[in-house]
PDB file of N, CA and C in Angstrom:
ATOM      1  N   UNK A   1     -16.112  -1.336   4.029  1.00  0.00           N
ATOM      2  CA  UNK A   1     -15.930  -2.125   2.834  1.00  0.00           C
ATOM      3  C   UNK A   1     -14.437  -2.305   2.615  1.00  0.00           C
ATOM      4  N   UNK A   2     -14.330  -3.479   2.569  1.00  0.00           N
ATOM      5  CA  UNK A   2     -12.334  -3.797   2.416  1.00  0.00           C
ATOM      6  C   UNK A   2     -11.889  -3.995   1.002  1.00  0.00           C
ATOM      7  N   UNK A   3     -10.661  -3.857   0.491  1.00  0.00           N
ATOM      8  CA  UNK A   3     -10.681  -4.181  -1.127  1.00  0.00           C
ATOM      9  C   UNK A   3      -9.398  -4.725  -0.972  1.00  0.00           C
ATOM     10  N   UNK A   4      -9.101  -6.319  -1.190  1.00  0.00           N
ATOM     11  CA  UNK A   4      -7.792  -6.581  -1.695  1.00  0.00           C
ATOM     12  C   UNK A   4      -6.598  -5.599  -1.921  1.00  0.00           C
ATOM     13  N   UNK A   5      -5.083  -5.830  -2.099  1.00  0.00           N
ATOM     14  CA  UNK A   5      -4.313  -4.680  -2.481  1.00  0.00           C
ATOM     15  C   UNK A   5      -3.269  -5.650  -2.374  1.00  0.00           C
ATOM     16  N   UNK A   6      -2.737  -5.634  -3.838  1.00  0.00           N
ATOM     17  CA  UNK A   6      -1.714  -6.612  -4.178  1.00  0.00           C
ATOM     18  C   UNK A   6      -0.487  -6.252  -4.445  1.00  0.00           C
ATOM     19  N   UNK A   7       0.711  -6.041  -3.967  1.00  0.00           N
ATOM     20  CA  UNK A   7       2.006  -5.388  -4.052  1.00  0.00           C
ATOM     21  C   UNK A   7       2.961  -5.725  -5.334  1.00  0.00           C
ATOM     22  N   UNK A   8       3.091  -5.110  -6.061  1.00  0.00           N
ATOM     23  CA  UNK A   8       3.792  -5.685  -7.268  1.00  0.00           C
ATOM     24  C   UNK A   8       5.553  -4.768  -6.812  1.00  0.00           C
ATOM     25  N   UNK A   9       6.451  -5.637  -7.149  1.00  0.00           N
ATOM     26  CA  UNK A   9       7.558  -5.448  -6.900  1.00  0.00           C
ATOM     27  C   UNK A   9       8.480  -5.446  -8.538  1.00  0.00           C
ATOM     28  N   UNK A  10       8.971  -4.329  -8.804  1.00  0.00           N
ATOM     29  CA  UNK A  10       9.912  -4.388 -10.079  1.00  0.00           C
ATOM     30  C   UNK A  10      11.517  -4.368  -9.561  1.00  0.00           C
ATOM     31  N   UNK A  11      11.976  -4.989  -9.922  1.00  0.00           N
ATOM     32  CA  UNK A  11      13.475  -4.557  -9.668  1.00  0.00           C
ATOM     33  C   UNK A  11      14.149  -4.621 -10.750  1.00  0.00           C
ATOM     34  N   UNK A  12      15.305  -3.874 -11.186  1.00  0.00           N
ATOM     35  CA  UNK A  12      16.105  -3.811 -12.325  1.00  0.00           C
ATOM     36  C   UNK A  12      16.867  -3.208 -11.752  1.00  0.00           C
ATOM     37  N   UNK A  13      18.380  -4.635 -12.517  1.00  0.00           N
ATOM     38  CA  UNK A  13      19.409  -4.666 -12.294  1.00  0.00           C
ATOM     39  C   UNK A  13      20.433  -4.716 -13.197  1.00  0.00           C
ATOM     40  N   UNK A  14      21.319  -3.687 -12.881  1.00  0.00           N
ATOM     41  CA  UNK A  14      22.617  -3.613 -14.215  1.00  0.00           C
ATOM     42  C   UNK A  14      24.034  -4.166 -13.724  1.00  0.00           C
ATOM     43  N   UNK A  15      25.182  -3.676 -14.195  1.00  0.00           N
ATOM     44  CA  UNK A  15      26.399  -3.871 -13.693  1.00  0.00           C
ATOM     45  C   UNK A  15      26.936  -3.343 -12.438  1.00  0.00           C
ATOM     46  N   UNK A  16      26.303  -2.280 -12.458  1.00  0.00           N
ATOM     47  CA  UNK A  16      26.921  -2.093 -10.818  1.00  0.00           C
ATOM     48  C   UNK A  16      25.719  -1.833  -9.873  1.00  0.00           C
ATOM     49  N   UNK A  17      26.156  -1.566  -8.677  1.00  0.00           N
ATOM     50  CA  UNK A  17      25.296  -1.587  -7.321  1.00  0.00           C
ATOM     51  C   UNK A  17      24.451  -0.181  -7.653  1.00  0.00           C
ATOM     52  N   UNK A  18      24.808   0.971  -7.821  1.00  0.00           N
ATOM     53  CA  UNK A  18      23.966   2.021  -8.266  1.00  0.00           C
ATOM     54  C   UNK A  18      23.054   2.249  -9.477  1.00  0.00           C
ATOM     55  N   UNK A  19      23.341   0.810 -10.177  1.00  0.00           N
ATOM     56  CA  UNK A  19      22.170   0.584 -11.277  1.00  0.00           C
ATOM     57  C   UNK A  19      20.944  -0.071 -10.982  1.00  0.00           C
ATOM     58  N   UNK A  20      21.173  -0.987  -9.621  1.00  0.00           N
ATOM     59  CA  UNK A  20      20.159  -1.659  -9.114  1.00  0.00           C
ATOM     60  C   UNK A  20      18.855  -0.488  -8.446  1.00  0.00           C
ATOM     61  N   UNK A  21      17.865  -0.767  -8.535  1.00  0.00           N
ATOM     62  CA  UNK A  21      16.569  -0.051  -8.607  1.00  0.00           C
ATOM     63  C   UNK A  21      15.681  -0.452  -7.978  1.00  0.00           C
ATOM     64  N   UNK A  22      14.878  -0.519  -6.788  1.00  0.00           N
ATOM     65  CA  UNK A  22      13.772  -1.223  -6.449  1.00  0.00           C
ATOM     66  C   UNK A  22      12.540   0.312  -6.427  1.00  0.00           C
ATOM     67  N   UNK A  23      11.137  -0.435  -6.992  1.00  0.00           N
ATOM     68  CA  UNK A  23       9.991   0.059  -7.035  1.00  0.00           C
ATOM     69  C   UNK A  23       8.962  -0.371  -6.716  1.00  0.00           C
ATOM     70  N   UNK A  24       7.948   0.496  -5.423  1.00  0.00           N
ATOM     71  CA  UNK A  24       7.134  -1.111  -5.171  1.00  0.00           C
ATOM     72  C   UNK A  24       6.251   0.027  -5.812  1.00  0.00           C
ATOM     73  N   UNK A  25       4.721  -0.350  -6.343  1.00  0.00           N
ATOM     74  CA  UNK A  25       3.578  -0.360  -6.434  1.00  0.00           C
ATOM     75  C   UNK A  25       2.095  -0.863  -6.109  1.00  0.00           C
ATOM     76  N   UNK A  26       1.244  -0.256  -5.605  1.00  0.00           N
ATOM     77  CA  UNK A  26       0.348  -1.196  -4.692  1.00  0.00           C
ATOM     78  C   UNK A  26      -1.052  -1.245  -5.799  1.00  0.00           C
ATOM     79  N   UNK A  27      -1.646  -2.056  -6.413  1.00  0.00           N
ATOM     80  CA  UNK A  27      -2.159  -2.545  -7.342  1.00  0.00           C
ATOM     81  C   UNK A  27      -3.606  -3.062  -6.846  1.00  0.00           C
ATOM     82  N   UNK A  28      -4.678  -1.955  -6.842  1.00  0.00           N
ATOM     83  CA  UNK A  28      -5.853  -2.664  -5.812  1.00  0.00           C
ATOM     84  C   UNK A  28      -6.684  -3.474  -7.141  1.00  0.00           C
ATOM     85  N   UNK A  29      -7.393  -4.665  -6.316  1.00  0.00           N
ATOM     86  CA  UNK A  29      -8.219  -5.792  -7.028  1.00  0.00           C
ATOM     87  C   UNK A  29      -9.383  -5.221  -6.434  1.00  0.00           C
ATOM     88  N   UNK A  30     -10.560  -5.435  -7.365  1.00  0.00           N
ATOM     89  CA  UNK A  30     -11.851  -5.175  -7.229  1.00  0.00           C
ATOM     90  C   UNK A  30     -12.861  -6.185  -7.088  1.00  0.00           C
ATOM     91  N   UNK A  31     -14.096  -6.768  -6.316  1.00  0.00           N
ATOM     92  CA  UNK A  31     -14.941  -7.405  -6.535  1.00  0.00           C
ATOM     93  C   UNK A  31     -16.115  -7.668  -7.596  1.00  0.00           C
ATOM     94  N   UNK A  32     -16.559  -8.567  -8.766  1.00  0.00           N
ATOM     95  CA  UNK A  32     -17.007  -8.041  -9.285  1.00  0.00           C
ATOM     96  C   UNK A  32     -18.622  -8.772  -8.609  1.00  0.00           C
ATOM     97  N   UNK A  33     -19.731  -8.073  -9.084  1.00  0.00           N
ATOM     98  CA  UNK A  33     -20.759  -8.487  -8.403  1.00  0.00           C
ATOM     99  C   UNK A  33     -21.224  -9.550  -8.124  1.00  0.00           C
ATOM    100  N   UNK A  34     -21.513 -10.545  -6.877  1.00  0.00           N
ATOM    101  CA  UNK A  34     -21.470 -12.369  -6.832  1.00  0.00           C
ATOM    102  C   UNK A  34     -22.682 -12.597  -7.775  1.00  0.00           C
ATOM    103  N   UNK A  35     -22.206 -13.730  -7.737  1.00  0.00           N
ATOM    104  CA  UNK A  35     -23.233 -14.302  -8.895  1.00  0.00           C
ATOM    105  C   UNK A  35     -23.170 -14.059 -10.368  1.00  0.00           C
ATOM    106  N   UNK A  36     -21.961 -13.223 -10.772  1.00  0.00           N
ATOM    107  CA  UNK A  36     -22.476 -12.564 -11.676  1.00  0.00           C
ATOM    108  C   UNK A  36     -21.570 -12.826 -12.663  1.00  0.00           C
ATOM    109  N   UNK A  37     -21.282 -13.335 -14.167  1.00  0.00           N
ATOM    110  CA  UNK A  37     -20.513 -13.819 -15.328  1.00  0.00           C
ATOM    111  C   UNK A  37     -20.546 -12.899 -15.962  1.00  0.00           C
ATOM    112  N   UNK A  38     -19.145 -11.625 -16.072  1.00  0.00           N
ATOM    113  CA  UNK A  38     -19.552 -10.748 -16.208  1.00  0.00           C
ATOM    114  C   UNK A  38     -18.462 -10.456 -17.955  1.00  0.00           C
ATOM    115  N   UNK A  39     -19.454  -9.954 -18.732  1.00  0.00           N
ATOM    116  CA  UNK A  39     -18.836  -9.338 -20.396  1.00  0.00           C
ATOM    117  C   UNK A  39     -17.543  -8.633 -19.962  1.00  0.00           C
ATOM    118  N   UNK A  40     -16.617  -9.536 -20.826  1.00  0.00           N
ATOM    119  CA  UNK A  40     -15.290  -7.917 -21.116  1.00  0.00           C
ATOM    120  C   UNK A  40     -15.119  -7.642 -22.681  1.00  0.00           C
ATOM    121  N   UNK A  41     -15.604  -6.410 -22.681  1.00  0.00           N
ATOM    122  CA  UNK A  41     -15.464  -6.103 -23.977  1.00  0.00           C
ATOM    123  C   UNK A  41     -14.059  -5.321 -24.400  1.00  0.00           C
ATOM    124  N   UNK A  42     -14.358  -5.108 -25.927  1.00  0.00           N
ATOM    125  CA  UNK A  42     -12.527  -4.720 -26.207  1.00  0.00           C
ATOM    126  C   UNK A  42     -12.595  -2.962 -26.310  1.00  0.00           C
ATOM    127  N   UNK A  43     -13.719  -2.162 -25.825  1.00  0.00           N
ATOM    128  CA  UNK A  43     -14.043  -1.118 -25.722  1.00  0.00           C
ATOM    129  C   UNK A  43     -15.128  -1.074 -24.445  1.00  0.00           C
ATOM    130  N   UNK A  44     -15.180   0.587 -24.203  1.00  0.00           N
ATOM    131  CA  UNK A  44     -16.514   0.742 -23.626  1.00  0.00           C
ATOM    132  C   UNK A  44     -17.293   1.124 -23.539  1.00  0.00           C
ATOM    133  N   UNK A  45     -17.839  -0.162 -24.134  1.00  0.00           N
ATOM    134  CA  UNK A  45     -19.630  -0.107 -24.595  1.00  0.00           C
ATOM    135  C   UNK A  45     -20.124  -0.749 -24.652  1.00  0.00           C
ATOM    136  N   UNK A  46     -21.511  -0.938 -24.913  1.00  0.00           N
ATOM    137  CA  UNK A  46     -22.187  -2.719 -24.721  1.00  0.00           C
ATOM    138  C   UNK A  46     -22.174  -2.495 -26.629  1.00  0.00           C
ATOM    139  N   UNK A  47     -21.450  -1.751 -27.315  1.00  0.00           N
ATOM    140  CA  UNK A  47     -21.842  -2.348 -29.209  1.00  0.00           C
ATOM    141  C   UNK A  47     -20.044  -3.074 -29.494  1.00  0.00           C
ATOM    142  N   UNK A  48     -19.064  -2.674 -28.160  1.00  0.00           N
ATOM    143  CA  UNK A  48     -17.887  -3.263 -28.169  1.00  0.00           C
ATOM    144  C   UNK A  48     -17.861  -4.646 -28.523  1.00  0.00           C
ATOM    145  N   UNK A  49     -17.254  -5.820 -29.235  1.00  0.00           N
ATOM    146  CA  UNK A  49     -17.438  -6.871 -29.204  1.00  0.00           C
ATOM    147  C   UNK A  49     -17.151  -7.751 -27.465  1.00  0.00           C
ATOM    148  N   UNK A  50     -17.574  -8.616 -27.273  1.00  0.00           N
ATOM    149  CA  UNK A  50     -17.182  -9.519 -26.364  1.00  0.00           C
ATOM    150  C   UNK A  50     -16.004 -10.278 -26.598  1.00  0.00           C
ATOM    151  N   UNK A  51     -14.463 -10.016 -25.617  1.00  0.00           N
ATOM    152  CA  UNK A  51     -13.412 -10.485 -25.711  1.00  0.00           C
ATOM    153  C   UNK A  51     -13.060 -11.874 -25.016  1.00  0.00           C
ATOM    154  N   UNK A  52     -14.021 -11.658 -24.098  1.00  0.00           N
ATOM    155  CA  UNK A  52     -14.127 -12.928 -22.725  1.00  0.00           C
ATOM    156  C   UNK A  52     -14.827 -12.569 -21.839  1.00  0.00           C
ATOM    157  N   UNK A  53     -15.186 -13.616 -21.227  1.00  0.00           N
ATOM    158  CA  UNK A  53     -16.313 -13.552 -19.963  1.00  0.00           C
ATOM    159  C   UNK A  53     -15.548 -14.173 -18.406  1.00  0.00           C
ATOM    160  N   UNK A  54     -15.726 -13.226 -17.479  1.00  0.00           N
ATOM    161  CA  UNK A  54     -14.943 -13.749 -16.139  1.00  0.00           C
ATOM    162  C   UNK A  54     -16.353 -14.571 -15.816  1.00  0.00           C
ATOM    163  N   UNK A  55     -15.585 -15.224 -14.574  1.00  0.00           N
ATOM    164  CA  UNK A  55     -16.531 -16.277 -13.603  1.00  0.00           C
ATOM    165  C   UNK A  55     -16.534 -15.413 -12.469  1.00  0.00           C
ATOM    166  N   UNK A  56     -17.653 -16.002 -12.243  1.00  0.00           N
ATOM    167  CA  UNK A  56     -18.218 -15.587 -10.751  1.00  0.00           C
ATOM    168  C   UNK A  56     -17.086 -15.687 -10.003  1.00  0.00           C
ATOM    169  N   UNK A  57     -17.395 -14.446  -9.110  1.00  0.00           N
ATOM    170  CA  UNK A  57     -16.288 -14.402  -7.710  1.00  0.00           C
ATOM    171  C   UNK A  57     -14.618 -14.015  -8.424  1.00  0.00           C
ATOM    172  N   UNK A  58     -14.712 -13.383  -9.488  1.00  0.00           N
ATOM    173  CA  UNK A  58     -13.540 -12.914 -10.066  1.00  0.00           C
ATOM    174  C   UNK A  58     -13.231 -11.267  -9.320  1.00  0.00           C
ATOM    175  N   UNK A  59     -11.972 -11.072  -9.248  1.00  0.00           N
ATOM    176  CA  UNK A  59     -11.561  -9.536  -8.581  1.00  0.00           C
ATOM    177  C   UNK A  59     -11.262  -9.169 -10.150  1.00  0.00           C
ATOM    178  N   UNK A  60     -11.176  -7.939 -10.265  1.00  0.00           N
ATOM    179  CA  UNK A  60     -10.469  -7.455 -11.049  1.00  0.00           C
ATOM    180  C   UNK A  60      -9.519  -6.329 -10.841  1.00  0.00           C
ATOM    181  N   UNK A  61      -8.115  -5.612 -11.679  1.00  0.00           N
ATOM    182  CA  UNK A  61      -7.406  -4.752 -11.556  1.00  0.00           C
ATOM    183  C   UNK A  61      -8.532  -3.940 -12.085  1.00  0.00           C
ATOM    184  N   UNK A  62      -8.328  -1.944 -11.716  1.00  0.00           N
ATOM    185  CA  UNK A  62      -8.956  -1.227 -12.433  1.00  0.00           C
ATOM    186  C   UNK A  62      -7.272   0.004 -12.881  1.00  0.00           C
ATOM    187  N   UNK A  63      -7.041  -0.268 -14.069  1.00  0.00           N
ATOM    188  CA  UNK A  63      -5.902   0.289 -14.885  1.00  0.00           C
ATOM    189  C   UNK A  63      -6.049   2.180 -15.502  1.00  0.00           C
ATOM    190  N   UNK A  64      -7.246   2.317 -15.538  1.00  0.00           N
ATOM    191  CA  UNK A  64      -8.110   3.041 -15.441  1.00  0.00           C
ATOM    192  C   UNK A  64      -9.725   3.438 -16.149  1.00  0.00           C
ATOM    193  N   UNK A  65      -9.961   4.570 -16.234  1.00  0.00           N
ATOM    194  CA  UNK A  65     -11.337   4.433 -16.302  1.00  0.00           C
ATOM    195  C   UNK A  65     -11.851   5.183 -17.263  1.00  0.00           C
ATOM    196  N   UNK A  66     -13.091   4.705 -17.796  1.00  0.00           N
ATOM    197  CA  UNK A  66     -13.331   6.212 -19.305  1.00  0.00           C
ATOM    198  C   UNK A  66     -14.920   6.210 -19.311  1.00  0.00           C
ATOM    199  N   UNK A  67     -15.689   7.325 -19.816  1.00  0.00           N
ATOM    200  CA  UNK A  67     -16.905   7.078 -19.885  1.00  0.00           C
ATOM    201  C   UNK A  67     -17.212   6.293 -21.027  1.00  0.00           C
ATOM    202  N   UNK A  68     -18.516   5.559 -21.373  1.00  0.00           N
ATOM    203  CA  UNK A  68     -18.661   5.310 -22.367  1.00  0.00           C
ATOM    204  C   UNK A  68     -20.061   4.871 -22.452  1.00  0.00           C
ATOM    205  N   UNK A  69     -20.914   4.062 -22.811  1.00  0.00           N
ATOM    206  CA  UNK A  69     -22.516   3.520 -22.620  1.00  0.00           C
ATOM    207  C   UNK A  69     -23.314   3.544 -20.819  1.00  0.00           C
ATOM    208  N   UNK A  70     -24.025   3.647 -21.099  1.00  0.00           N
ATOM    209  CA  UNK A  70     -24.649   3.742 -19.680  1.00  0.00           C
ATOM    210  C   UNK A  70     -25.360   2.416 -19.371  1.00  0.00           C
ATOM    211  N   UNK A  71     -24.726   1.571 -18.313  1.00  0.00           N
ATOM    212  CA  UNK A  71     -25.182   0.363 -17.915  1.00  0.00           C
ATOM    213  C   UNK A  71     -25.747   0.995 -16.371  1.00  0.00           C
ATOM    214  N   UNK A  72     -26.743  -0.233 -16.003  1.00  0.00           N
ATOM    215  CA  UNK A  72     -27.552  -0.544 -15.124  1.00  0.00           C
ATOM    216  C   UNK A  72     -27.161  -1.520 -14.738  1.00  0.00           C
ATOM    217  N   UNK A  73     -26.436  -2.095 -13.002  1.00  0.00           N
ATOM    218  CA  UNK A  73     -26.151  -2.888 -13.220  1.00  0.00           C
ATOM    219  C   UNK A  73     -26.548  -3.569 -10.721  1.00  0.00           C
ATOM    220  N   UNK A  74     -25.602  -4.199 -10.736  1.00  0.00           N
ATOM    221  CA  UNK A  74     -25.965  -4.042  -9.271  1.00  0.00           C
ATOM    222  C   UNK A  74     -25.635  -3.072  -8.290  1.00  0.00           C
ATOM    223  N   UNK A  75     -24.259  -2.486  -8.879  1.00  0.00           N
ATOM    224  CA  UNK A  75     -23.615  -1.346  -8.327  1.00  0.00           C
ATOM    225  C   UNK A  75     -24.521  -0.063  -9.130  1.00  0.00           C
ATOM    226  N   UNK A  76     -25.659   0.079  -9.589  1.00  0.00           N
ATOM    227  CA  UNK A  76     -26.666   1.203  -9.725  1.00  0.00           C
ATOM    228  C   UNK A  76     -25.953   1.433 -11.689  1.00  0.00           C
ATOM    229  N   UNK A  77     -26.430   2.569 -11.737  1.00  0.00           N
ATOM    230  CA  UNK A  77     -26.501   3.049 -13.561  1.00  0.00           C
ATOM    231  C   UNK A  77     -25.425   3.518 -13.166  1.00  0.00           C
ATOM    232  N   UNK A  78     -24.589   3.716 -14.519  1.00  0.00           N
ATOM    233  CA  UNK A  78     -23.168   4.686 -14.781  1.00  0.00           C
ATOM    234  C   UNK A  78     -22.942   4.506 -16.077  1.00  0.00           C
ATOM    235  N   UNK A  79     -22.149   5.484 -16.546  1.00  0.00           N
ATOM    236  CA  UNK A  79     -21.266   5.210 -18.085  1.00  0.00           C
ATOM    237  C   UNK A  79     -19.739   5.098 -18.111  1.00  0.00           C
ATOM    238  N   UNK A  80     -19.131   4.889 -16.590  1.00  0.00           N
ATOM    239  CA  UNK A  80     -18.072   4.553 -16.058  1.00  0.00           C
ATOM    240  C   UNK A  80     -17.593   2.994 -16.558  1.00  0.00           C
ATOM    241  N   UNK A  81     -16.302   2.909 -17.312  1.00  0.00           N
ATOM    242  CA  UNK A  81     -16.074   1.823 -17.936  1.00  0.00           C
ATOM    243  C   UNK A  81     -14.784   1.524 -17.673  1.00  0.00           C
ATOM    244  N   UNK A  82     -14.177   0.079 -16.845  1.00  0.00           N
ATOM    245  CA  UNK A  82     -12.980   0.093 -16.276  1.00  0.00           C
ATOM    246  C   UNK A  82     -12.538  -0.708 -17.159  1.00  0.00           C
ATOM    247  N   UNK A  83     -11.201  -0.583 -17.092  1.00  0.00           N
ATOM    248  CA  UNK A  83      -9.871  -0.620 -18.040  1.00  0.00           C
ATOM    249  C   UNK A  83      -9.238  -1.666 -17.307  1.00  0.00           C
ATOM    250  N   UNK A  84      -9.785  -3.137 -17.847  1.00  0.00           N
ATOM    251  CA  UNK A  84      -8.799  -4.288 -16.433  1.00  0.00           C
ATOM    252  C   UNK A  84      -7.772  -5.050 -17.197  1.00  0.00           C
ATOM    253  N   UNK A  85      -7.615  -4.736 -18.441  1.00  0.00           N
ATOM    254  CA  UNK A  85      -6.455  -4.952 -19.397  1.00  0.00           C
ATOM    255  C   UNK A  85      -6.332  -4.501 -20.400  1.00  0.00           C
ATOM    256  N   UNK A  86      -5.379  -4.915 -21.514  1.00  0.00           N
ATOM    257  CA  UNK A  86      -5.325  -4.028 -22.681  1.00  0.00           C
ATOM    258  C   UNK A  86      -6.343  -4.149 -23.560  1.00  0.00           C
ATOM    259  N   UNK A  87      -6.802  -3.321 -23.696  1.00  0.00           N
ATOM    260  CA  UNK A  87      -8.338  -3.317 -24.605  1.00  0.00           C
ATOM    261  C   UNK A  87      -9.221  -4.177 -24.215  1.00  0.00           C
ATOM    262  N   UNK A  88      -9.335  -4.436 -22.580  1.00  0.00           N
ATOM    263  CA  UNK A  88     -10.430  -4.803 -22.173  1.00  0.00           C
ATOM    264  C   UNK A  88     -10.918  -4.414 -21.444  1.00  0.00           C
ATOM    265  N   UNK A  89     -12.427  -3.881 -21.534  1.00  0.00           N
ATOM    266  CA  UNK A  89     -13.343  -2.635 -20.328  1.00  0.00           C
ATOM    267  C   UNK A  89     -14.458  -3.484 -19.706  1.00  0.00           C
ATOM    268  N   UNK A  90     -14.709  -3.138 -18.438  1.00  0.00           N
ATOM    269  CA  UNK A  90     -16.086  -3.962 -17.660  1.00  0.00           C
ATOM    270  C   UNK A  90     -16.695  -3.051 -17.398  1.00  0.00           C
ATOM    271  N   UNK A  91     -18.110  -2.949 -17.363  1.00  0.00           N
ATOM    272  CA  UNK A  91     -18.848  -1.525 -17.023  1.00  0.00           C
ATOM    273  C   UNK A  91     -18.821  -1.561 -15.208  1.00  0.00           C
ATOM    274  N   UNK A  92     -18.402  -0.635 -14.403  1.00  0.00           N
ATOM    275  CA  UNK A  92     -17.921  -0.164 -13.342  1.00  0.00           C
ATOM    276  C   UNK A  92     -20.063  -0.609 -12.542  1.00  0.00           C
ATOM    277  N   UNK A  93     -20.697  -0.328 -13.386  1.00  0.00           N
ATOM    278  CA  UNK A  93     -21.798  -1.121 -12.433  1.00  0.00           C
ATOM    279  C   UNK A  93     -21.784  -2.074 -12.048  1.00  0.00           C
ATOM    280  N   UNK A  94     -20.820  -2.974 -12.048  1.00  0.00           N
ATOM    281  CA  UNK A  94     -21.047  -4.820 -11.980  1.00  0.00           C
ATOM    282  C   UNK A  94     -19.397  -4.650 -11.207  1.00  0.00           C
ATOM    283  N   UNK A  95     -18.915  -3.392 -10.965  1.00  0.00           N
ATOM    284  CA  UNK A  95     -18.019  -4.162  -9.756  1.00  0.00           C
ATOM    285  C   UNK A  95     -18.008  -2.780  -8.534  1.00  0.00           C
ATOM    286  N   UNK A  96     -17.542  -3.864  -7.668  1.00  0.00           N
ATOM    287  CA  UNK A  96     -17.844  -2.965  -5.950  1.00  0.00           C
ATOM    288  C   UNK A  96     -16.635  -2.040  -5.829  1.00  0.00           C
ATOM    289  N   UNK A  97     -16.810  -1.162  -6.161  1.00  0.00           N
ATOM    290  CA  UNK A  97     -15.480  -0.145  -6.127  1.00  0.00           C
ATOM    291  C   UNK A  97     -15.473   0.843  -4.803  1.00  0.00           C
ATOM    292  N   UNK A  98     -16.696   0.601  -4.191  1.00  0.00           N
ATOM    293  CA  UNK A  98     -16.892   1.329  -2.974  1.00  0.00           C
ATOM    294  C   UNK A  98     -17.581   3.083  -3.658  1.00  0.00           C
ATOM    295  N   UNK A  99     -17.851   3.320  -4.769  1.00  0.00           N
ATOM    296  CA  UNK A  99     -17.320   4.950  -4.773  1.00  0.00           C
ATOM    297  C   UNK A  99     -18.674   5.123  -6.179  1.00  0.00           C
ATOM    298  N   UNK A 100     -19.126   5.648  -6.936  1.00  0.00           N
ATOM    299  CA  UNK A 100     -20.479   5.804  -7.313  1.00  0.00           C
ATOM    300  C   UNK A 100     -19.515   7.115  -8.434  1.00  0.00           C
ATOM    301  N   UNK A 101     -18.502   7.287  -8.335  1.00  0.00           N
ATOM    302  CA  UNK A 101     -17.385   7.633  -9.130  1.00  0.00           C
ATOM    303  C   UNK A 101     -15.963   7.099 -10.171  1.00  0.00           C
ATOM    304  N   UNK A 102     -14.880   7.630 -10.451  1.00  0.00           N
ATOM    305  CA  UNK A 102     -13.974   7.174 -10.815  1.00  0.00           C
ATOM    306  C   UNK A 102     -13.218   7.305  -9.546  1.00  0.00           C
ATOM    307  N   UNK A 103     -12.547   6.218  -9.256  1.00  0.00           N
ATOM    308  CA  UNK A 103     -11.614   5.480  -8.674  1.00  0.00           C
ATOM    309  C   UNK A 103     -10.109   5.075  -9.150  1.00  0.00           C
ATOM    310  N   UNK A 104      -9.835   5.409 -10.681  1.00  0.00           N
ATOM    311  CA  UNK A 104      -8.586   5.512 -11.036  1.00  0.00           C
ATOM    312  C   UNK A 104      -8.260   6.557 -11.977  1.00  0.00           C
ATOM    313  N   UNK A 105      -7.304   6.834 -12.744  1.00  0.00           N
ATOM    314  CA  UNK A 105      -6.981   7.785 -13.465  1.00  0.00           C
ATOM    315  C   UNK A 105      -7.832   7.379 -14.887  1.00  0.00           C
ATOM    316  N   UNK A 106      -8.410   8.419 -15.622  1.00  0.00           N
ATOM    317  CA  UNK A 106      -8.882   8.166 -16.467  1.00  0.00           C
ATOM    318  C   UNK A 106      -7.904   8.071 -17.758  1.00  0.00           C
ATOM    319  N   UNK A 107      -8.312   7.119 -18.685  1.00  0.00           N
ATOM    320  CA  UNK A 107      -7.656   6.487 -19.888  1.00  0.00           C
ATOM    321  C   UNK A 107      -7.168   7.671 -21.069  1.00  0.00           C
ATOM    322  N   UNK A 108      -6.184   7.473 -21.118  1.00  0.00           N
ATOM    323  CA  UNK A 108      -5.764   8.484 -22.231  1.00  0.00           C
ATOM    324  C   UNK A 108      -6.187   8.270 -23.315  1.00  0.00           C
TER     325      UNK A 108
END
């Protein structure tokens, strides 16, 4: 199973040459299940409101992860709820993370 992996590059730069800074970070994208228009809520839970809805064939970042409601979904049941922006969670059943676990650091 292969997963996207998108390189994000920061650099910051000051007045002199020893202020300059490079940092890479490798930022994996997730599949979310085909076919599938999937809820992002602003928590995680299905009583969270609905913030927006992705389209089919969308990847997503996973920022990290928290328990929260137990969905049923194509990727099997869990209460695993990913964190793909600020205050927005997708339930981890509806994307291919490879792993039937957490896969990122869990949410503070």
């Amino acid at each position: 199973m292969s997963v996207d992996r998108v390189e994000v590059e920061e650099v910051a730069s000051g007045g002199t040459a020893e202020a300059v800074a490079t940092a890479t970070a490798a930022l994996t994208y997730y599949p979310v299940a085909p076919g599938v228009r999937l809820n992002v809520r602003s928590g995680p839970g299905t009583s969270y409101p609905v913030v927006r809805v992705l389209a089919e064939g969308t990847k997503v970042p996973i920022f990290c992860q928290t328990p929260g409601t137990s969905v049923s979904g194509p990727y099997g049941t869990t209460n695993i709820w990913d964190n793909i922006a600020d205050s927005q969670f997708v339930s981890d059943a509806y994307v291919r993370t490879g792993s039937d676990g957490y896969v990122a650091a869990h949410c503070a």
